[in-house]
N, C-alpha and C. Protein backbone atom coordinates (compact mmCIF):
# COMPACT_ATOMS: atom_id res chain seq x y z
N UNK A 1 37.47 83.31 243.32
CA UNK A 1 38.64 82.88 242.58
C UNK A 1 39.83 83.76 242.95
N UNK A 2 41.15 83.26 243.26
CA UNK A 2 42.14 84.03 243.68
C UNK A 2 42.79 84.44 242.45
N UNK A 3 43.34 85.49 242.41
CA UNK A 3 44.43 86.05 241.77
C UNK A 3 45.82 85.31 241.30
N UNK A 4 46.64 85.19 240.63
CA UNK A 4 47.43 84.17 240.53
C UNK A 4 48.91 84.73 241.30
N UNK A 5 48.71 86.29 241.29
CA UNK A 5 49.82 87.00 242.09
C UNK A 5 49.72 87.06 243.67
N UNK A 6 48.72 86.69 244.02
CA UNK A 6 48.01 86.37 245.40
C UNK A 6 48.62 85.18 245.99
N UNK A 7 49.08 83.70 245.70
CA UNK A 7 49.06 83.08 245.66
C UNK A 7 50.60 82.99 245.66
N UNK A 8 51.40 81.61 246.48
CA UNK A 8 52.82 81.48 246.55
C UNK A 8 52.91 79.76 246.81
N UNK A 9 53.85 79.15 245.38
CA UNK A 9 53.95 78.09 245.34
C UNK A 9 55.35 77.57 245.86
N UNK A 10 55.38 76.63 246.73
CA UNK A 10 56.24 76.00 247.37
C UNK A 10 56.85 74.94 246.79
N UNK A 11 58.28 74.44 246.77
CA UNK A 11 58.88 73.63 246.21
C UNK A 11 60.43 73.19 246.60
N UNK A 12 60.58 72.19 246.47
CA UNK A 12 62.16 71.72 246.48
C UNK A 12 62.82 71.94 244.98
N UNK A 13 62.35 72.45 243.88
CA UNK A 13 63.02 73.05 242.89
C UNK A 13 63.37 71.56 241.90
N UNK A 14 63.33 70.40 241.99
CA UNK A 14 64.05 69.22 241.68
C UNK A 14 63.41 69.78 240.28
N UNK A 15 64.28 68.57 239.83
CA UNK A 15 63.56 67.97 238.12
C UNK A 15 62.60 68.04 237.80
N UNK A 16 61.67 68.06 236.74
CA UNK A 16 60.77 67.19 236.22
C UNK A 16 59.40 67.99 237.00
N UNK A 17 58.43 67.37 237.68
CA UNK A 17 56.98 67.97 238.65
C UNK A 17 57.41 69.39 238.98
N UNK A 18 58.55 69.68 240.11
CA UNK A 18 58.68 70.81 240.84
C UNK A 18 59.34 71.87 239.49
N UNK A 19 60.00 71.83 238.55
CA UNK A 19 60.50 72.62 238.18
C UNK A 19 59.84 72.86 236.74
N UNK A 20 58.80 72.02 236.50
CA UNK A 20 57.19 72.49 235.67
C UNK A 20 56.19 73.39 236.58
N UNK A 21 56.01 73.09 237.34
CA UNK A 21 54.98 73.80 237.90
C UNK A 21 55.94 75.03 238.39
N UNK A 22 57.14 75.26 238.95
CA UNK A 22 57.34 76.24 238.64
C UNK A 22 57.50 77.65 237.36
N UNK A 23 57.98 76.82 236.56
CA UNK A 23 57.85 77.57 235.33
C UNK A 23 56.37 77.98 234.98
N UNK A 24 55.76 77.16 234.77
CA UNK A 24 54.39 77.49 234.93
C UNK A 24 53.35 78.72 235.86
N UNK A 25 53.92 78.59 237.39
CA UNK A 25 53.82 79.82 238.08
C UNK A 25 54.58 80.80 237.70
N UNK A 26 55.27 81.05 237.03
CA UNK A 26 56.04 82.08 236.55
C UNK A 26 55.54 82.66 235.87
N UNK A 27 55.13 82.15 234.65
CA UNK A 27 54.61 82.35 233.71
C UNK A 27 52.68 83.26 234.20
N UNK A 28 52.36 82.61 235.25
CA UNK A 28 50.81 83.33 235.60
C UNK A 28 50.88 84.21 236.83
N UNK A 29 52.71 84.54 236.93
CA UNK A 29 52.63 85.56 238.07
C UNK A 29 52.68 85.45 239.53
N UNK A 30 52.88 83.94 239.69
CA UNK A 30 52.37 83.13 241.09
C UNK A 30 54.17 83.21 241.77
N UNK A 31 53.93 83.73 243.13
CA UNK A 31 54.84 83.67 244.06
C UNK A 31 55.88 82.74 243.86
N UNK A 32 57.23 82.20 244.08
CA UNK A 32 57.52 81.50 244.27
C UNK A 32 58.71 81.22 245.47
N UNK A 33 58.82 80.15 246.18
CA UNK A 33 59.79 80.00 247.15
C UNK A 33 60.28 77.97 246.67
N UNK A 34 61.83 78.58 247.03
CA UNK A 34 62.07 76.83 246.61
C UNK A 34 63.19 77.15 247.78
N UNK A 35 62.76 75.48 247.93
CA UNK A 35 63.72 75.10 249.75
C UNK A 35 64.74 74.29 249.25
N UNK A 36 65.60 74.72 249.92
CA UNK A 36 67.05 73.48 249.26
C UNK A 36 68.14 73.49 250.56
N UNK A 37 69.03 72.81 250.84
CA UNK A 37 70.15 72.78 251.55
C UNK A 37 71.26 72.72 250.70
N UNK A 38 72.72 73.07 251.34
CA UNK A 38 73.72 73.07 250.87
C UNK A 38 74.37 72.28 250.26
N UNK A 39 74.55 71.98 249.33
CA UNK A 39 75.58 71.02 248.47
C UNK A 39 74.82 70.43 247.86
N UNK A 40 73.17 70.67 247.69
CA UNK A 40 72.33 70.17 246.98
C UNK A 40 72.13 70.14 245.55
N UNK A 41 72.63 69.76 243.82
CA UNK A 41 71.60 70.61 242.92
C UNK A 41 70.21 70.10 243.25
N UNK A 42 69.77 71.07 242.45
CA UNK A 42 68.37 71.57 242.33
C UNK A 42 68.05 72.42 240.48
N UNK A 43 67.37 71.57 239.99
CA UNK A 43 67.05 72.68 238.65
C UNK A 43 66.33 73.63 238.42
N UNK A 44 65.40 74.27 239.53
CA UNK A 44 64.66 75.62 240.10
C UNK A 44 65.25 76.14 240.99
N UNK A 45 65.36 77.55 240.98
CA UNK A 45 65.93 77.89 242.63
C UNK A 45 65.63 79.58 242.23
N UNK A 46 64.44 79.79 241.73
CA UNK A 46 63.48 80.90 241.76
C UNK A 46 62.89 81.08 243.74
N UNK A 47 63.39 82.55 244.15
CA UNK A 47 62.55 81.97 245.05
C UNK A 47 63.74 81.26 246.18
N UNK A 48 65.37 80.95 245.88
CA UNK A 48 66.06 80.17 246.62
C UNK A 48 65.63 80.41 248.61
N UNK A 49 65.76 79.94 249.30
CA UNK A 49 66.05 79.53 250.99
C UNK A 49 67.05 78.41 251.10
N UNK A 50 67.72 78.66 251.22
CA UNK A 50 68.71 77.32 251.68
C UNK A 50 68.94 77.00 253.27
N UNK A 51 68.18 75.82 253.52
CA UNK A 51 67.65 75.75 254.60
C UNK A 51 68.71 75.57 256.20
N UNK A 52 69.12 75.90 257.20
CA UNK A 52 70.16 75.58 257.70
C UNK A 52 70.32 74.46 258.56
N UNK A 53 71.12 73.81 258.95
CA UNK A 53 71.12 72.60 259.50
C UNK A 53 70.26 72.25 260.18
N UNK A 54 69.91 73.69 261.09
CA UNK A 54 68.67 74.06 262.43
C UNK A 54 67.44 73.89 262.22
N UNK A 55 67.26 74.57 260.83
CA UNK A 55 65.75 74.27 259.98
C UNK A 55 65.85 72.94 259.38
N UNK A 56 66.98 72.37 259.19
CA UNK A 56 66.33 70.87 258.63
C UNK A 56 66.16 70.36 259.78
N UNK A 57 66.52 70.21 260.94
CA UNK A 57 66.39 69.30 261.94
C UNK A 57 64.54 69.24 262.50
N UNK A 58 64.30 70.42 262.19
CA UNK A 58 62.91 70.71 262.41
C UNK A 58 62.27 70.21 261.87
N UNK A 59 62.56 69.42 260.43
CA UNK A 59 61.63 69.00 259.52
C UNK A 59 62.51 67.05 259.33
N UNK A 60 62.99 67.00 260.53
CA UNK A 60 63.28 65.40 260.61
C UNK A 60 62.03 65.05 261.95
N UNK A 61 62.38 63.36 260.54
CA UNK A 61 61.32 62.14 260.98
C UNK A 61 62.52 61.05 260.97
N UNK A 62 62.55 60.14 261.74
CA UNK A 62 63.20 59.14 261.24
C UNK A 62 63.12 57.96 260.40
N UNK A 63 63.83 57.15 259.71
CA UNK A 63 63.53 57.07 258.83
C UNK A 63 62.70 55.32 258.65
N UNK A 64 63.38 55.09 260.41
CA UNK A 64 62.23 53.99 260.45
C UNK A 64 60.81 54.05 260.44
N UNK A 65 60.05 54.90 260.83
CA UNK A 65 59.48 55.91 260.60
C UNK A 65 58.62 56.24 258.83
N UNK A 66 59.30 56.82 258.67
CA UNK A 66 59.02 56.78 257.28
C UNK A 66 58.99 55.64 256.36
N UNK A 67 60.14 54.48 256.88
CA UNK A 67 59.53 53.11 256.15
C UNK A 67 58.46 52.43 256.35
N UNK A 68 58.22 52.49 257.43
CA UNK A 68 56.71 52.15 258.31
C UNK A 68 55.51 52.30 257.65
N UNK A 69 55.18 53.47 257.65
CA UNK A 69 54.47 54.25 257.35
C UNK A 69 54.31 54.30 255.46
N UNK A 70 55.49 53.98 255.04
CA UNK A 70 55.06 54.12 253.67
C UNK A 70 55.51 52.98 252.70
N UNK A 71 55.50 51.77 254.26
CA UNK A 71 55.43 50.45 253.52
C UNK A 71 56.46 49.80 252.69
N UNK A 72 57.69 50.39 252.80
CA UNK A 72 58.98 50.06 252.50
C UNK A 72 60.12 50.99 252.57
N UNK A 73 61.40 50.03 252.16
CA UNK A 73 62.70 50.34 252.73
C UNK A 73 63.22 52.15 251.51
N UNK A 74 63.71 53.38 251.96
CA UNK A 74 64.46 54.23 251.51
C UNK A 74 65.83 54.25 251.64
N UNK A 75 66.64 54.23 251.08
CA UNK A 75 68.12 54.92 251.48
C UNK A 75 68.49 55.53 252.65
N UNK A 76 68.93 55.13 253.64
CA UNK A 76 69.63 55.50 254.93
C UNK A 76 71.03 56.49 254.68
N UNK A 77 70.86 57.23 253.89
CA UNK A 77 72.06 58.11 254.16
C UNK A 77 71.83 59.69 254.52
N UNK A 78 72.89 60.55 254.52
CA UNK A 78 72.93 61.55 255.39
C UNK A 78 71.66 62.52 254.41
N UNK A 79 72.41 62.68 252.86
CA UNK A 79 71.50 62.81 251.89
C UNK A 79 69.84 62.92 251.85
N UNK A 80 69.71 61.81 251.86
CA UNK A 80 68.10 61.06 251.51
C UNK A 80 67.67 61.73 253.03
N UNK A 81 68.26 61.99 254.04
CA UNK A 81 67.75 62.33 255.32
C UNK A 81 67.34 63.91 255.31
N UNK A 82 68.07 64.59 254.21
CA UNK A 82 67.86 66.13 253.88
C UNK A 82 67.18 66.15 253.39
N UNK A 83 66.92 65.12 252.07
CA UNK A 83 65.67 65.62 251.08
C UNK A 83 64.19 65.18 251.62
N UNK A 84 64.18 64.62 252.42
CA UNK A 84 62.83 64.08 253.50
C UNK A 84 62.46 65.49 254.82
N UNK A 85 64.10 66.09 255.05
CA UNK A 85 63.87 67.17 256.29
C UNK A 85 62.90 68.04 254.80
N UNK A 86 63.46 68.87 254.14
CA UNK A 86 63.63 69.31 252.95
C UNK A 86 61.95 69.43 252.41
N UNK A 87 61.24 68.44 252.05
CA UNK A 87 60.29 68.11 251.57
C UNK A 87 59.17 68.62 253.14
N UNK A 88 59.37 68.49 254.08
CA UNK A 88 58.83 68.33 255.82
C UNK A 88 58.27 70.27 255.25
N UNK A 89 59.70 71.00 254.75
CA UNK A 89 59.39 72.53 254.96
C UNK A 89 58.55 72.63 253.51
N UNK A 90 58.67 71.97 252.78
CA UNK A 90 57.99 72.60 251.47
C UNK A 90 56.39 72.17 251.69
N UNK A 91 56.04 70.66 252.43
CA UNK A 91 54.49 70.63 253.14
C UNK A 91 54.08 71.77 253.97
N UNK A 92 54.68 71.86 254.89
CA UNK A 92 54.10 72.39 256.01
C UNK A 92 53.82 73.97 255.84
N UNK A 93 54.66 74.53 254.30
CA UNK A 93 55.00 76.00 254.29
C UNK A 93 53.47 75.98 253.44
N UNK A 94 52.78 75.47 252.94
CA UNK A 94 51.72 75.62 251.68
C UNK A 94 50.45 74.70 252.71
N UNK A 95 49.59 75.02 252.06
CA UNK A 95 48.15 74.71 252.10
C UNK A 95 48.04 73.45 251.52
N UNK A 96 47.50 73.73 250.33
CA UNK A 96 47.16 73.03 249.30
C UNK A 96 47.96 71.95 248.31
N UNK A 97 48.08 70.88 248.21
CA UNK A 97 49.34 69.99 247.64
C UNK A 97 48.91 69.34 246.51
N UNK A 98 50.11 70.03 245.51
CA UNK A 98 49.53 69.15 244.49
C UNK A 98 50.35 68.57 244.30
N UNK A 99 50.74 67.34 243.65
CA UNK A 99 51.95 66.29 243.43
C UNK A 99 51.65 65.18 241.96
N UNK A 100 52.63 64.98 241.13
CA UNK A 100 52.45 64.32 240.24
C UNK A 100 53.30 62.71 240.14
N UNK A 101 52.58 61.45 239.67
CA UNK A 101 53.22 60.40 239.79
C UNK A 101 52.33 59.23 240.09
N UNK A 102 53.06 58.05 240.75
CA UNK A 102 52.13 56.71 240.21
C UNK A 102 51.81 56.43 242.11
N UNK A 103 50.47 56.03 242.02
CA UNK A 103 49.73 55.79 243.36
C UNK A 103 50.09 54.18 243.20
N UNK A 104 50.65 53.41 244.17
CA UNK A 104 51.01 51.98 244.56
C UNK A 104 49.87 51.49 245.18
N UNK A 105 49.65 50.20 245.54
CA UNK A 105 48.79 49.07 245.71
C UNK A 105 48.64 49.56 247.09
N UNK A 106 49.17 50.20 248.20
CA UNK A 106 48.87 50.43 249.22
C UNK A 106 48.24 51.63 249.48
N UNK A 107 48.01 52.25 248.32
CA UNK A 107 47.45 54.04 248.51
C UNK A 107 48.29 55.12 248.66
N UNK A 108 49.91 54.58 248.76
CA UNK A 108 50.69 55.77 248.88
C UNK A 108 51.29 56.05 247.42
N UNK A 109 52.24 56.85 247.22
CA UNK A 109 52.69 57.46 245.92
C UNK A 109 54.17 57.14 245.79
N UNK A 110 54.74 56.19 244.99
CA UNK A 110 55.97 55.88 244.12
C UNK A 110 57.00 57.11 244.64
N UNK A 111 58.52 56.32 245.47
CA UNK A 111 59.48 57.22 245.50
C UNK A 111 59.04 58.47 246.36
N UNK A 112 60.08 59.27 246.58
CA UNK A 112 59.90 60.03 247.87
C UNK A 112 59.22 60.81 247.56
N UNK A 113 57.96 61.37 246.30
CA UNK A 113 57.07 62.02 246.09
C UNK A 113 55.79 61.71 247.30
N UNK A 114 56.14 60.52 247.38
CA UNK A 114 55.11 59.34 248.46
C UNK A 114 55.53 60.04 249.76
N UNK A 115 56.38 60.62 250.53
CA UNK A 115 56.68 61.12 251.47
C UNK A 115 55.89 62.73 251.47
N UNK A 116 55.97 64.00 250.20
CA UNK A 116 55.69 64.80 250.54
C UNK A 116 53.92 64.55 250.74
N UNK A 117 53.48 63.74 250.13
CA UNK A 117 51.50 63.09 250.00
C UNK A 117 51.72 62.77 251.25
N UNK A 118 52.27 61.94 251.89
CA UNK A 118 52.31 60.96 253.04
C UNK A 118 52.15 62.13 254.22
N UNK A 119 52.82 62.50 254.17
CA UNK A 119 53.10 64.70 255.06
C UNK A 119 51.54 65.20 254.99
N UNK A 120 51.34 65.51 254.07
CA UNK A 120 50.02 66.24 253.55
C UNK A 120 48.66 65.32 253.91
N UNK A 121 48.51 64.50 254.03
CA UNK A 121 47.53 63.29 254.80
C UNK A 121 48.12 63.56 255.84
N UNK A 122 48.85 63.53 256.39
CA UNK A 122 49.12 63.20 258.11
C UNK A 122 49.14 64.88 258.68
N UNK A 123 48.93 65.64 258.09
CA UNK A 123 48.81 67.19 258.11
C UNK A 123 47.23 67.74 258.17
N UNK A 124 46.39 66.38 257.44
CA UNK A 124 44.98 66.73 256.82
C UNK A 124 45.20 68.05 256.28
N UNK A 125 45.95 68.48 255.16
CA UNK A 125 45.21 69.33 253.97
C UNK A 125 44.92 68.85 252.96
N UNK A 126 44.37 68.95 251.73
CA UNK A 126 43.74 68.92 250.68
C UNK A 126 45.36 68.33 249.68
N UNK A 127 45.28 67.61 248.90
CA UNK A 127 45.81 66.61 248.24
C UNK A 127 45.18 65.91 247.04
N UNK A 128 46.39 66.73 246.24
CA UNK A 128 45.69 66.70 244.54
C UNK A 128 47.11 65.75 244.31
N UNK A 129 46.77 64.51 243.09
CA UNK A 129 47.71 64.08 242.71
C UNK A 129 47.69 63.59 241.07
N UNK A 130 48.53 64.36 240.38
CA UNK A 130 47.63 63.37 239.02
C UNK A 130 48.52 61.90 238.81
N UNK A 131 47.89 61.49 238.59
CA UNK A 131 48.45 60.16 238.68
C UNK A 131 48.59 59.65 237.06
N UNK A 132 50.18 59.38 236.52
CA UNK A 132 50.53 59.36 235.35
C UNK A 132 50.11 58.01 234.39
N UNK A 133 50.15 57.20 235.96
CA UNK A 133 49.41 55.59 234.67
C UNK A 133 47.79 56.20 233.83
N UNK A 134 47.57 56.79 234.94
CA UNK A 134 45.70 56.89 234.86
C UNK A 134 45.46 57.69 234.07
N UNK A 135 46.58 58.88 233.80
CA UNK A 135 46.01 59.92 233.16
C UNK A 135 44.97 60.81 233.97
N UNK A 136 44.93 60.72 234.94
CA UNK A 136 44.04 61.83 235.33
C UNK A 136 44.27 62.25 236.96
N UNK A 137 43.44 63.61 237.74
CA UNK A 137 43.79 64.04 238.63
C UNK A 137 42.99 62.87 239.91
N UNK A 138 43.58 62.81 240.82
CA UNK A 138 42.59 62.40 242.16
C UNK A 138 43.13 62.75 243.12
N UNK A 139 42.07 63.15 244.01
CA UNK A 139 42.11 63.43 245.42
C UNK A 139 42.06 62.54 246.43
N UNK A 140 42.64 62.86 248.31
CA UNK A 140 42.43 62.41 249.06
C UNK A 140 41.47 63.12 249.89
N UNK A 141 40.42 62.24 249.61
CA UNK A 141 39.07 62.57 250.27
C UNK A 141 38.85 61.87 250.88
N UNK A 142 37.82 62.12 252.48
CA UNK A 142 37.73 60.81 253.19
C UNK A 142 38.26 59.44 253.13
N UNK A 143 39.64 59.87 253.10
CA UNK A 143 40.64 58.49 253.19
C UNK A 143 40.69 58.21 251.98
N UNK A 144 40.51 58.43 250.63
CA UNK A 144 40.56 57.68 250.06
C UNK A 144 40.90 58.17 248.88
N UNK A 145 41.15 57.33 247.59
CA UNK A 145 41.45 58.95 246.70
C UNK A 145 40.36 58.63 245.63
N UNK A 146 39.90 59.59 245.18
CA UNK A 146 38.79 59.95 243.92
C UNK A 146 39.14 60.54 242.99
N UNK A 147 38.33 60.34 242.09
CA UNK A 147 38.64 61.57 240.56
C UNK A 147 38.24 62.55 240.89
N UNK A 148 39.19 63.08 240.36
CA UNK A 148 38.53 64.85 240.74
C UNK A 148 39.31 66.19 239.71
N UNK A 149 38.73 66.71 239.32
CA UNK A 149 39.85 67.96 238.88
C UNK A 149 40.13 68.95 239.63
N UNK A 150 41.15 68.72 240.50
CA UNK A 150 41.46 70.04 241.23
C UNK A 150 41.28 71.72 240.45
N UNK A 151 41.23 72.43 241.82
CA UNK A 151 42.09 73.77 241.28
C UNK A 151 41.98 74.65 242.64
N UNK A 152 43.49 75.42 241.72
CA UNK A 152 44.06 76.06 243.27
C UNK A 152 43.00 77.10 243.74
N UNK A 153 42.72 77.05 245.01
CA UNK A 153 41.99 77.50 245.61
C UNK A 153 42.27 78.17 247.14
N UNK A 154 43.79 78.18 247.67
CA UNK A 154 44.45 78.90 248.73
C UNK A 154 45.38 79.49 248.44
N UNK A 155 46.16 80.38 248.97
CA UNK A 155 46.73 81.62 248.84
C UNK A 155 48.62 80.79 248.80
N UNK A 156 48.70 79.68 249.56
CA UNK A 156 50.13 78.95 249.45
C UNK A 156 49.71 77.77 248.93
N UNK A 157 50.58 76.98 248.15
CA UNK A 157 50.24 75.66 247.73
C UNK A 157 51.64 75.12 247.72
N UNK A 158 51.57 73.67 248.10
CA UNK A 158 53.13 73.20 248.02
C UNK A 158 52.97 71.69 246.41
N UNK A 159 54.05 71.69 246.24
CA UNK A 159 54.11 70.53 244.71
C UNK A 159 55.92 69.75 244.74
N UNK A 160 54.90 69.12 244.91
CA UNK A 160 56.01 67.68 244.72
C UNK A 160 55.95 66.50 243.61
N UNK A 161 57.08 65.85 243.32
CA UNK A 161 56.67 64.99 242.35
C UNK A 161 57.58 64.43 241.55
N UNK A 162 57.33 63.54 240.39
CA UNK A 162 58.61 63.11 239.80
C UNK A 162 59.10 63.76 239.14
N UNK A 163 60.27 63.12 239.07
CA UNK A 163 61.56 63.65 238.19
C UNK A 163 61.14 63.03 236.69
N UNK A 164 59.98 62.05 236.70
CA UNK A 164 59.82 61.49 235.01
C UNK A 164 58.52 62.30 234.98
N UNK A 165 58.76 64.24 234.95
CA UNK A 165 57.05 63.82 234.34
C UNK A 165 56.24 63.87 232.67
N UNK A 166 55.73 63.25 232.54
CA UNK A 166 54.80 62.78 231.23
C UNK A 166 54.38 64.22 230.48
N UNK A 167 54.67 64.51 229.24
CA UNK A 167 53.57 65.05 228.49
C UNK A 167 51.99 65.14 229.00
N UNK A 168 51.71 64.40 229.34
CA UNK A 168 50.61 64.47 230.01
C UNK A 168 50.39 65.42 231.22
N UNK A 169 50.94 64.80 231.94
CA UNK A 169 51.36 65.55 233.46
C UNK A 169 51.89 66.79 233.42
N UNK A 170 52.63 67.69 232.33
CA UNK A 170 53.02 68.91 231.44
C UNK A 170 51.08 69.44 231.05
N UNK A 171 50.60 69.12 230.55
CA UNK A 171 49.43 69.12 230.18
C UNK A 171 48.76 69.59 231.20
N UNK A 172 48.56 68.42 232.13
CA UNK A 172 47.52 68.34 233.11
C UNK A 172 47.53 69.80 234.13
N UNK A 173 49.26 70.07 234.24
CA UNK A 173 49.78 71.15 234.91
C UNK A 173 49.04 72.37 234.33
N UNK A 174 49.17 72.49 233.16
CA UNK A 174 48.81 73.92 232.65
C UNK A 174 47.46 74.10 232.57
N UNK A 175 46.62 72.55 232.28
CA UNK A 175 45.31 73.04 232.78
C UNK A 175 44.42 73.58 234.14
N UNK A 176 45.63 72.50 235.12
CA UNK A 176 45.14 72.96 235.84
C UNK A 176 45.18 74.82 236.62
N UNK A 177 46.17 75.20 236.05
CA UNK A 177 46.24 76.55 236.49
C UNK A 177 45.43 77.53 235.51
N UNK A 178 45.07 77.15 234.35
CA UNK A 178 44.16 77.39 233.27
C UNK A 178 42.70 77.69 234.10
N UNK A 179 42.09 76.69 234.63
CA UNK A 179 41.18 76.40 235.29
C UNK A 179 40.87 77.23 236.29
N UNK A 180 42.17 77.18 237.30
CA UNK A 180 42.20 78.15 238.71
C UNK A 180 42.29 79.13 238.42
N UNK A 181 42.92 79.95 237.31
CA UNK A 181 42.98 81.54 237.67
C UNK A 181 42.70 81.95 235.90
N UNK A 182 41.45 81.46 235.42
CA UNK A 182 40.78 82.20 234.11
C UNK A 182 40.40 83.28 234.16
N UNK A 183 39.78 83.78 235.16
CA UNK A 183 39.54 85.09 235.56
C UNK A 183 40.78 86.09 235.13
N UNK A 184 42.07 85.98 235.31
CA UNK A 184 42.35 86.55 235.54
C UNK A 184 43.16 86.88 233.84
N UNK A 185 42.52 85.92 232.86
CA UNK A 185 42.57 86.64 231.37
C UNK A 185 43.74 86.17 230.87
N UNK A 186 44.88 84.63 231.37
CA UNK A 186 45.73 84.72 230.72
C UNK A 186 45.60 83.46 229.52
């Protein structure tokens, strides 16, 4: 079982998923880094990097591309093109992904939360999502997703997710770090 000070959670800082689970790592001692670009808000920025034009370019896909792939049309502007580079550094910087929100008829995840999951499958790491209709956690396991109760179990983890999240999903958050780092008495 890791330590909770051991451990460094990754984020774009937004609303709602990213700026619960940050508070939450705060609260058990857990690292934090949040990625943002210029002229962005953001309601976390524990942890700020503000990423530079150079580093977002690194973390562009295009966006035909990304419609493809996740089965419909996004916003084509300069914007929506940052928070996709944006999301590219908060996957790739963490291990472990957890993300909160609604899984669609095709297996991907509602709104550009569906992009940082979509990253994290096409990355093959480990992919926790609780999913808010269902009430409960599932994984992408051999393609597919299952019930499961996660818990953090690598030293970086990245979290993405909505801006609506549920009492529940508030809940689900604190158990799950409840779970991962009991050991450590808090």
């Amino acid at each position: 079982m890791l330590e909770p000070n051991k451990v460094t959670l990754y984020s774009g800082g937004h609303r709602g998923t990213e700026e619960y689970f940050g508070k939450t790592s705060e609260k058990w001692g857990v690292q934090e880094v949040t990625f943002n670009f210029e002229g962005h808000e953001i309601s976390r920025n524990k942890g700020l990097t503000i990423l530079s034009d150079a580093e977002l370019l690194r973390g562009g896909v295009s966006l035909d591309i990304i419609n493809k792939r996740m089965e419909r049309s996004f916003a084509q502007t300069p914007t929506m093109q940052k928070i996709f580079q944006t999301v590219f550094h908060v996957v790739n910087s963490g291990y472990q992904v957890f993300a909160a929100g609604w899984l669609l008829s095709n297996g991907t995840v509602k709104g550009g939360t569906g992009w940082g999951v979509e990253l994290a499958r096409l990355f093959n790491r480990p992919v926790h999502l609780f999913e808010q209709d269902r009430k409960e956690w599932v994984s992408w396991v051999h393609n597919e997703w299952v019930t499961e109760e996660p818990v953090i179990c690598h030293r970086t983890i990245s979290v993405t997710g909505t801006r609506s999240l549920s009492e529940e999903g508030k809940q689900a958050i604190d158990e799950l770090f409840k779970r991962s780092f009991k050991a450590s008495g808090k």
